[in-house]
Protein backbone atom coordinates (compact mmCIF):
# COMPACT_ATOMS: atom_id res chain seq x y z
CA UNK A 1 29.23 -48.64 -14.69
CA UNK A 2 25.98 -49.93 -15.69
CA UNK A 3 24.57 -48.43 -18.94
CA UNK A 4 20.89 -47.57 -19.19
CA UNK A 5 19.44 -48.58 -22.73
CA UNK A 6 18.70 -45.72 -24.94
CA UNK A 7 14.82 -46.97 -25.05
CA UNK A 8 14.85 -46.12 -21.39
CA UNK A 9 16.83 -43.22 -21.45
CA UNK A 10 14.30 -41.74 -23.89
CA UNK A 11 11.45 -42.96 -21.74
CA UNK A 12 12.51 -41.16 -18.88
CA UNK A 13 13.53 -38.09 -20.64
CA UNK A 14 9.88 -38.10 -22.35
CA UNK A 15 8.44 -38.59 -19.07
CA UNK A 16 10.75 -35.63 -17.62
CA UNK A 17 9.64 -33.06 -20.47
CA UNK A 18 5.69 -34.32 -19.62
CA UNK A 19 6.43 -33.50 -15.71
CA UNK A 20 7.92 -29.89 -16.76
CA UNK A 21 5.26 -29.17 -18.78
CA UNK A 22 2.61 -30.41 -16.42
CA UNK A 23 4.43 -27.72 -13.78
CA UNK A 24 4.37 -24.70 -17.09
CA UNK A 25 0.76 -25.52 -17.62
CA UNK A 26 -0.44 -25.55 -13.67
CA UNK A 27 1.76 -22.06 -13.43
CA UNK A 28 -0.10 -20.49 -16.72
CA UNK A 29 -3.15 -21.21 -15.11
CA UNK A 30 -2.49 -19.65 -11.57
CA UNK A 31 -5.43 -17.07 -11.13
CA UNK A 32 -3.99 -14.33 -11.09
CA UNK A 33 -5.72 -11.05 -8.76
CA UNK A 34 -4.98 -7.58 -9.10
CA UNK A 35 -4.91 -5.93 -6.04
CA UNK A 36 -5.59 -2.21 -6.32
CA UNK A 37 -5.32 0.14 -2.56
CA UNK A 38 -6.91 3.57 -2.26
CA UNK A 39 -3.29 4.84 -2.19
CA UNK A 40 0.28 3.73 -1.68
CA UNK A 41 2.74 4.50 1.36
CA UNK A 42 -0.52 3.56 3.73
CA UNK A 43 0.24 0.78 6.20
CA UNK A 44 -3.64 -0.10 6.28
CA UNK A 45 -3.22 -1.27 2.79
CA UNK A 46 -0.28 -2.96 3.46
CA UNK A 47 -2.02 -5.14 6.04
CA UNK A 48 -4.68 -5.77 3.19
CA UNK A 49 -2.02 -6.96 0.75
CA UNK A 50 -0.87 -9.21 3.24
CA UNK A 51 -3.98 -10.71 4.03
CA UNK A 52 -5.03 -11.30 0.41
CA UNK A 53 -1.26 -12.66 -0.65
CA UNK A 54 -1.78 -15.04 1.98
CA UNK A 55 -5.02 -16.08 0.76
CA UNK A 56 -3.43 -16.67 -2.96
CA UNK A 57 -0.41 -18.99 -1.66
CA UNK A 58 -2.67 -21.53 -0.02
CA UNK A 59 -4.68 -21.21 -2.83
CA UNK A 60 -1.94 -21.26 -5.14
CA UNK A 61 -2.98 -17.83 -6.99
CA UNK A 62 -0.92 -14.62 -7.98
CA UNK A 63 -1.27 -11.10 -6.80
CA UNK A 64 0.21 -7.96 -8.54
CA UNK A 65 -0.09 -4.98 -6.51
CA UNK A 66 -0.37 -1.56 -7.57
CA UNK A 67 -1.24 1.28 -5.75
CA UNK A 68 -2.14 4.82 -7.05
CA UNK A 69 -0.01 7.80 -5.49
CA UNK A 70 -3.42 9.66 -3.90
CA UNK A 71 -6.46 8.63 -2.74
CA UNK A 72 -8.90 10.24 -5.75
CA UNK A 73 -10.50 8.42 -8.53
CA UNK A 74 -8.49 10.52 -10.84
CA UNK A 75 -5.15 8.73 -9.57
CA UNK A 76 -7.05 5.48 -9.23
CA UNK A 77 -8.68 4.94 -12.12
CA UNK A 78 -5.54 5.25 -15.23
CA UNK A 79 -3.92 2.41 -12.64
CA UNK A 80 -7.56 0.26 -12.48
CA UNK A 81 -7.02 0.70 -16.48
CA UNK A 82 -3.57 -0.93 -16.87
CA UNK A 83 -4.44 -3.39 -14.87
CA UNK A 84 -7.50 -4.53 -16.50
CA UNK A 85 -5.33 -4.39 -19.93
CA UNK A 86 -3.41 -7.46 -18.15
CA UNK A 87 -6.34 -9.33 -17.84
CA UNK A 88 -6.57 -10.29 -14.42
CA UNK A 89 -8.74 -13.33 -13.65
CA UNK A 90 -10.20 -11.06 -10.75
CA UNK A 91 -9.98 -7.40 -9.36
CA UNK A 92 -9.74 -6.80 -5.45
CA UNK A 93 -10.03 -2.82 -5.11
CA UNK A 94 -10.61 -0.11 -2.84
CA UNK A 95 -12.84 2.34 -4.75
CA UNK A 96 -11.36 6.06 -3.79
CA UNK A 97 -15.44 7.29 -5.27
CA UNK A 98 -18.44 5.05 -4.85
CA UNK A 99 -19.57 6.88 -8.45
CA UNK A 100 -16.94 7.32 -10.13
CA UNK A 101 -15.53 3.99 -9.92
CA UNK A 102 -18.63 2.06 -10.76
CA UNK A 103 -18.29 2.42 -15.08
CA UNK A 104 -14.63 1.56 -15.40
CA UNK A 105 -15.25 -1.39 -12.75
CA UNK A 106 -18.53 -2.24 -14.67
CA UNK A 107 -16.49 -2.85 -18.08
CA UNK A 108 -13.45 -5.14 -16.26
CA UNK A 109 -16.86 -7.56 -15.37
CA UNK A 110 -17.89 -7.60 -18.90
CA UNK A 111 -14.62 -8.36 -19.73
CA UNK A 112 -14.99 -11.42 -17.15
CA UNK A 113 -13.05 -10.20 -14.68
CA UNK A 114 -14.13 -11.01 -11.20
CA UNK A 115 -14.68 -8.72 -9.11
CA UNK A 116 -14.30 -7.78 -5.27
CA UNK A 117 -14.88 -5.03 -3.36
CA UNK A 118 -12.39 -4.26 0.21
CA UNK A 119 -12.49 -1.89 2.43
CA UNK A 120 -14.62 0.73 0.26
CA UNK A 121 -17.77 0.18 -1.39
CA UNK A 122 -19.79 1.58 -4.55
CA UNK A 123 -22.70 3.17 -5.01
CA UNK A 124 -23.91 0.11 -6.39
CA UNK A 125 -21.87 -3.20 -5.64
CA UNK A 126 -24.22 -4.90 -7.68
CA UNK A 127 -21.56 -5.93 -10.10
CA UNK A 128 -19.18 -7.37 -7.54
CA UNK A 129 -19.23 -10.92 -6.48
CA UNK A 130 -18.47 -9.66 -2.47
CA UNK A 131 -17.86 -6.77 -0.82
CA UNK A 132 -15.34 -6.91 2.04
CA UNK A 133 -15.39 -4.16 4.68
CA UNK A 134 -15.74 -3.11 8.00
CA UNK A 135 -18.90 -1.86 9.53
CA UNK A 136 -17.80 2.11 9.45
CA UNK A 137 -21.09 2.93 11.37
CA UNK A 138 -20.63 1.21 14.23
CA UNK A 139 -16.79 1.80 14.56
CA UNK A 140 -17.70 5.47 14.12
CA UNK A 141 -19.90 4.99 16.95
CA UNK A 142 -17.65 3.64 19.21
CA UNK A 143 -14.98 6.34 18.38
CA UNK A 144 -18.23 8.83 19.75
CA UNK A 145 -18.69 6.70 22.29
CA UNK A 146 -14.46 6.64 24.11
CA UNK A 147 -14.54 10.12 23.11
CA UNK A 148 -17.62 10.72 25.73
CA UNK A 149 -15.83 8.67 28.28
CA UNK A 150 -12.90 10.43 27.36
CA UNK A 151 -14.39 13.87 28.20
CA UNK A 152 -15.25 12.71 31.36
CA UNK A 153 -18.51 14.55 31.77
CA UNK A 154 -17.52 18.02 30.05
CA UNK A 155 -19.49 19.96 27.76
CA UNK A 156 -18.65 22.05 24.93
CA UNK A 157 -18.22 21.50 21.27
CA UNK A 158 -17.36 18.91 18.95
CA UNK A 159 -16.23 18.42 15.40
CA UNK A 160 -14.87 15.65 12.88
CA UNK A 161 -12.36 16.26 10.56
CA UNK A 162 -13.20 13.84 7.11
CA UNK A 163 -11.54 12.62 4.48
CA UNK A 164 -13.70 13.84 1.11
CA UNK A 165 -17.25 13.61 0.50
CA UNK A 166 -18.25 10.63 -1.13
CA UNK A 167 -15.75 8.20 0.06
CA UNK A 168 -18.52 5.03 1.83
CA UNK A 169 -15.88 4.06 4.65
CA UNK A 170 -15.61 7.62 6.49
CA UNK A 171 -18.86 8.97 5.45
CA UNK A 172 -20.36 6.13 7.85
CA UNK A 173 -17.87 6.79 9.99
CA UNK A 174 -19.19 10.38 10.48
CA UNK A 175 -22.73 9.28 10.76
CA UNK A 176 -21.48 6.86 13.29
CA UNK A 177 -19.53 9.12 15.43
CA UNK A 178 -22.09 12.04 15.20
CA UNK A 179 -25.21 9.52 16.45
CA UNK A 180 -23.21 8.78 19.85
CA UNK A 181 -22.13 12.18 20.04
CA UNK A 182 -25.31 13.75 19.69
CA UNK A 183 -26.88 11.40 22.02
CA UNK A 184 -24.39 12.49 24.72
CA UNK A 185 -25.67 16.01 24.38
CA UNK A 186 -22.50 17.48 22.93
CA UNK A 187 -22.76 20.17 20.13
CA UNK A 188 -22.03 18.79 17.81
CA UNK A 189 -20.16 21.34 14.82
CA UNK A 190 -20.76 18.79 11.80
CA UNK A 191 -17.92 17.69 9.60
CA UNK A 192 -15.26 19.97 7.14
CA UNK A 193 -13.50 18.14 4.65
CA UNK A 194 -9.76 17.79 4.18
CA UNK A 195 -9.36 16.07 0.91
CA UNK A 196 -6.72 13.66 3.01
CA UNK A 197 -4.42 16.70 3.11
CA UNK A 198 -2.42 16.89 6.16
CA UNK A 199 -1.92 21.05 5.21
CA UNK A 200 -5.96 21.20 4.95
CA UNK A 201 -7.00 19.55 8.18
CA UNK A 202 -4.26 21.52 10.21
CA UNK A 203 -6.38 25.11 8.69
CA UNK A 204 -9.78 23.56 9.50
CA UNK A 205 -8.50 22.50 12.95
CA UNK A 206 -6.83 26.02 13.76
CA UNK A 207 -10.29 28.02 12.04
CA UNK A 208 -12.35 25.99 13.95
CA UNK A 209 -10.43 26.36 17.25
CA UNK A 210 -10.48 30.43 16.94
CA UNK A 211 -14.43 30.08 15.76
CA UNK A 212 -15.23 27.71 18.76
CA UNK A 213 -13.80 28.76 22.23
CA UNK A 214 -15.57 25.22 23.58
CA UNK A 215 -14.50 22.91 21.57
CA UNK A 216 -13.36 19.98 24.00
CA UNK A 217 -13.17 17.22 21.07
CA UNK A 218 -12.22 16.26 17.87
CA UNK A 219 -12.80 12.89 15.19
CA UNK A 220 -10.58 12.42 12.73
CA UNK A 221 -11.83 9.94 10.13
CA UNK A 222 -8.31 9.49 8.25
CA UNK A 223 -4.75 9.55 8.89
CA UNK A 224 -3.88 12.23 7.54
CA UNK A 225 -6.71 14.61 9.52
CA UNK A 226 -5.15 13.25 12.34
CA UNK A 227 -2.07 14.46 12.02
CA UNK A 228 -2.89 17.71 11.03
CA UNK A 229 -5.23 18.36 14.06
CA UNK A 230 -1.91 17.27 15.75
CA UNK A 231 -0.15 19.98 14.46
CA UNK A 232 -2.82 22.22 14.65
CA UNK A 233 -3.26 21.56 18.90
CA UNK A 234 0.28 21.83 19.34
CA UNK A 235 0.35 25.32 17.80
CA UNK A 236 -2.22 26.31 19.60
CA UNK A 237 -1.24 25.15 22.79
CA UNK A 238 -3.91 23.20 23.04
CA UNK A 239 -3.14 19.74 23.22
CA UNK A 240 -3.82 18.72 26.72
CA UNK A 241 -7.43 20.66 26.58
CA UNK A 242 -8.95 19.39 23.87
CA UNK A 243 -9.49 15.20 23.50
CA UNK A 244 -8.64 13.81 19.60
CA UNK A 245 -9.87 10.71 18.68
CA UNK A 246 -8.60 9.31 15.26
CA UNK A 247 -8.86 6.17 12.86
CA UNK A 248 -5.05 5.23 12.49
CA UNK A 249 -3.03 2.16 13.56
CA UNK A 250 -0.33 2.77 11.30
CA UNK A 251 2.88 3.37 12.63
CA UNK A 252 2.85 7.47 13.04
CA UNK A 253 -1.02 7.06 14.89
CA UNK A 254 0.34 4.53 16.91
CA UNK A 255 3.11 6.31 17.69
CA UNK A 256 1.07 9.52 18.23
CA UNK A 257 -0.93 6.97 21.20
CA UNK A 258 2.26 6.78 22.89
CA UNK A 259 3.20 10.37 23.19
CA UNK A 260 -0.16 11.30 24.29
CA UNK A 261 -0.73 13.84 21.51
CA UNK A 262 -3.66 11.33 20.51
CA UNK A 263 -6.32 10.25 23.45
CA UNK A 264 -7.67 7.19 21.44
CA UNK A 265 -7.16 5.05 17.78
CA UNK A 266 -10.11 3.37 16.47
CA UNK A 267 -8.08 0.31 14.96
CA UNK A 268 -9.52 -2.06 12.39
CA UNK A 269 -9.02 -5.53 10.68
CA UNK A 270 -6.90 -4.63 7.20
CA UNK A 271 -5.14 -8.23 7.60
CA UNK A 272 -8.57 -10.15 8.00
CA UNK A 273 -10.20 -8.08 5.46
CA UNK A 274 -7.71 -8.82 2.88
CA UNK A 275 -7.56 -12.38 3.21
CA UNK A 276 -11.55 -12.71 3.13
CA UNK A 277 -11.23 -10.62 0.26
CA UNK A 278 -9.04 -13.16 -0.98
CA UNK A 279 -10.93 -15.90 -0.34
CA UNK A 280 -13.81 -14.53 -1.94
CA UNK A 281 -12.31 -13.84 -5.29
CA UNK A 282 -10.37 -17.29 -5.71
CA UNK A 283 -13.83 -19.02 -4.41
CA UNK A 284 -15.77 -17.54 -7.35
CA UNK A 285 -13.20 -18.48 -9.95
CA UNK A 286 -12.88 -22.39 -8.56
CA UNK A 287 -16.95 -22.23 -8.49
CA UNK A 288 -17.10 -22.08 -4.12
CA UNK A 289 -20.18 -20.52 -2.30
CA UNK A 290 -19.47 -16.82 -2.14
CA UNK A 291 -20.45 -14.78 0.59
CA UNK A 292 -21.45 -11.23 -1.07
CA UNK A 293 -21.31 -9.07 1.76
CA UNK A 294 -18.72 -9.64 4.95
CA UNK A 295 -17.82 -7.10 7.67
CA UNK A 296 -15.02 -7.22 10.50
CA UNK A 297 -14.84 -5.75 13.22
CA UNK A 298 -13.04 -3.10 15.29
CA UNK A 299 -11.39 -1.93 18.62
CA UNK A 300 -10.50 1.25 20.26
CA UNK A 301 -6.52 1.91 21.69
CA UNK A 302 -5.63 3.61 23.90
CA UNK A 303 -2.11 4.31 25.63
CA UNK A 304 -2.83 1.38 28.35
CA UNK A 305 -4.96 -1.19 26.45
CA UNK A 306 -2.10 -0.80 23.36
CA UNK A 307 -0.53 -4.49 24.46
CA UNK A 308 -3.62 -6.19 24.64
CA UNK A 309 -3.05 -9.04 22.57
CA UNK A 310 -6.78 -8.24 20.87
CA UNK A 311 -5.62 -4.33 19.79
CA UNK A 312 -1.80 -5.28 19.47
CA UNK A 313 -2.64 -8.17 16.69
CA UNK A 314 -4.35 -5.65 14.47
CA UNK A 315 -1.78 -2.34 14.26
CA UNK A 316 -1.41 -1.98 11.08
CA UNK A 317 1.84 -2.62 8.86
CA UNK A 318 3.81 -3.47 5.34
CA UNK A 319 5.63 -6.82 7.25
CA UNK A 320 3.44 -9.56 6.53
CA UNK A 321 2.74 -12.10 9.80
CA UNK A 322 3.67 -15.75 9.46
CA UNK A 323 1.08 -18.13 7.77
């Protein structure tokens, strides 16, 4: 057996110890992004994570996730908090209050944390490097606009069930929705407030059903609504008569689609917006052109155009597609 001079041997073990610490060093200085959701348990924000994970391993970055347990600044902001105390080299988060988000967010920047805004917006997004959504307004609209086709030429009343005042993504969904109703000539009843409570939006669906003997429609801005105006038609009896639109490609909204207890989903882009989001944050660390404002798109399901590939690619979920 041939015997390999020490000199060598402690050559190539210096040279081994250089490589591993090479590999320590490029692993300490991983960016690291804290990904904060407007609330766990949503499927919407589990397409987000997946999008912006995916945008950290081709960039070679780190994301720690965590999520509060309801979507109100007071849950959101003790997790934005310990986060911040980890120092992050950048924030992605989903504001749950375009105020009250804006002074804790405002003192992670002068920490020189990087910020990016997804999905939700503040009041002033000023101190953000980008701001990641999609365009509420016009996804609002064309929720107004199937539930019009939907009604087939009926008239009566019509009324959107929200998620809490405040909140940028279904406020412009409202203002959306109401526009294309209004322009149908529909009366339009405004907008009541469930405070994403599934309890809440099943008494504002059954009050408003006793109150309004014509009410042929209903928007629901959230999840949640939706499934308490579910409840709330099935009690009455009044599934089949009156047409619900909602905002929810997660599982239960999809599934909802397939009984027929919802006429239409307005379904969004979580995946894409997360890994734009992604991009964003990791491009203003490594000193890339940032784009500060970016919006994706939408579609609207239905029962029959649920398996086209362009509605199908974009239900929402917590299993992460391939790279």
């Amino acid at each position: 057996m041939r015997m390999i001079p020490s000199a060598d041997r402690a050559a190539r073990l210096l040279g081994l110890a250089a490589l591993l610490l090479h590999a320590g060093a490029q692993a300490a200085q991983a960016p690291l992004i804290a990904f904060i959701p407007g609330v766990g348990g949503d499927a919407y924000y589990g397409s987000v994570q997946c999008g912006i994970e995916a945008a950290a391993r081709a960039r070679g970055a780190q994301v720690q996730t965590q999520a509060p347990k309801s979507f109100d600044p007071a849950s959101q902001i003790p997790i934005l908090e310990a986060m911040v105390a980890k120092k992050p080299d950048a924030i992605i988060i989903a504001p749950t209050d375009g105020k009250a988000l804006f002074a804790p967010l405002k003192r992670a920047t002068e920490m020189g944390i990087t910020l990016v805004l997804v999905d939700t917006t503040l009041d002033d997004a000023s101190i953000a490097v980008s701001a990641v959504s999609s365009d509420n307004a016009e996804a609002g609209r064309l929720a107004g606009e199937e539930m019009v086709r939907l009604l087939g030429g009926r008239k009566g009343a019509v009324l959107t069930v929200n998620l809490s005042p405040g909140v940028s993504t279904t406020d412009d969904r409202e203002r959306g929705f109401a526009q294309a109703i209004q322009a149908a000539g529909l009366r339009y009843l405004g907008q009541q407030f469930s405070n994403n409570s599934v309890q809440k939006a099943d008494q504002i669906v059954s009050a408003s059903l006793l109150a309004n003997p014509d009410l042929v429609g209903i928007f629901s801005t959230a999840a949640f609504n939706t499934e308490g105006a579910v409840a709330a038609l099935r009690a009455a009896r009044k599934g089949d008569q009156v047409v619900l639109v909602g905002f929810n490609a997660n599982p239960p909204g999809i599934e909802a689609l397939k009984k027929g207890t919802v006429a239409a989903q307005v379904v969004l882009k979580p995946y894409d917006s997360g890994r734009m989001a992604g991009e964003q944050a990791l491009n203003a660390l490594q000193g890339r052109p940032v784009q500060q404002l970016i919006r994706t798109g939408a579609a609207v399901a239905t029962r029959q155009s649920l398996q086209q590939p362009q509605v199908a690619r974009h239900v929402y979920s917590f299993q992460c597609p391939p790279d």
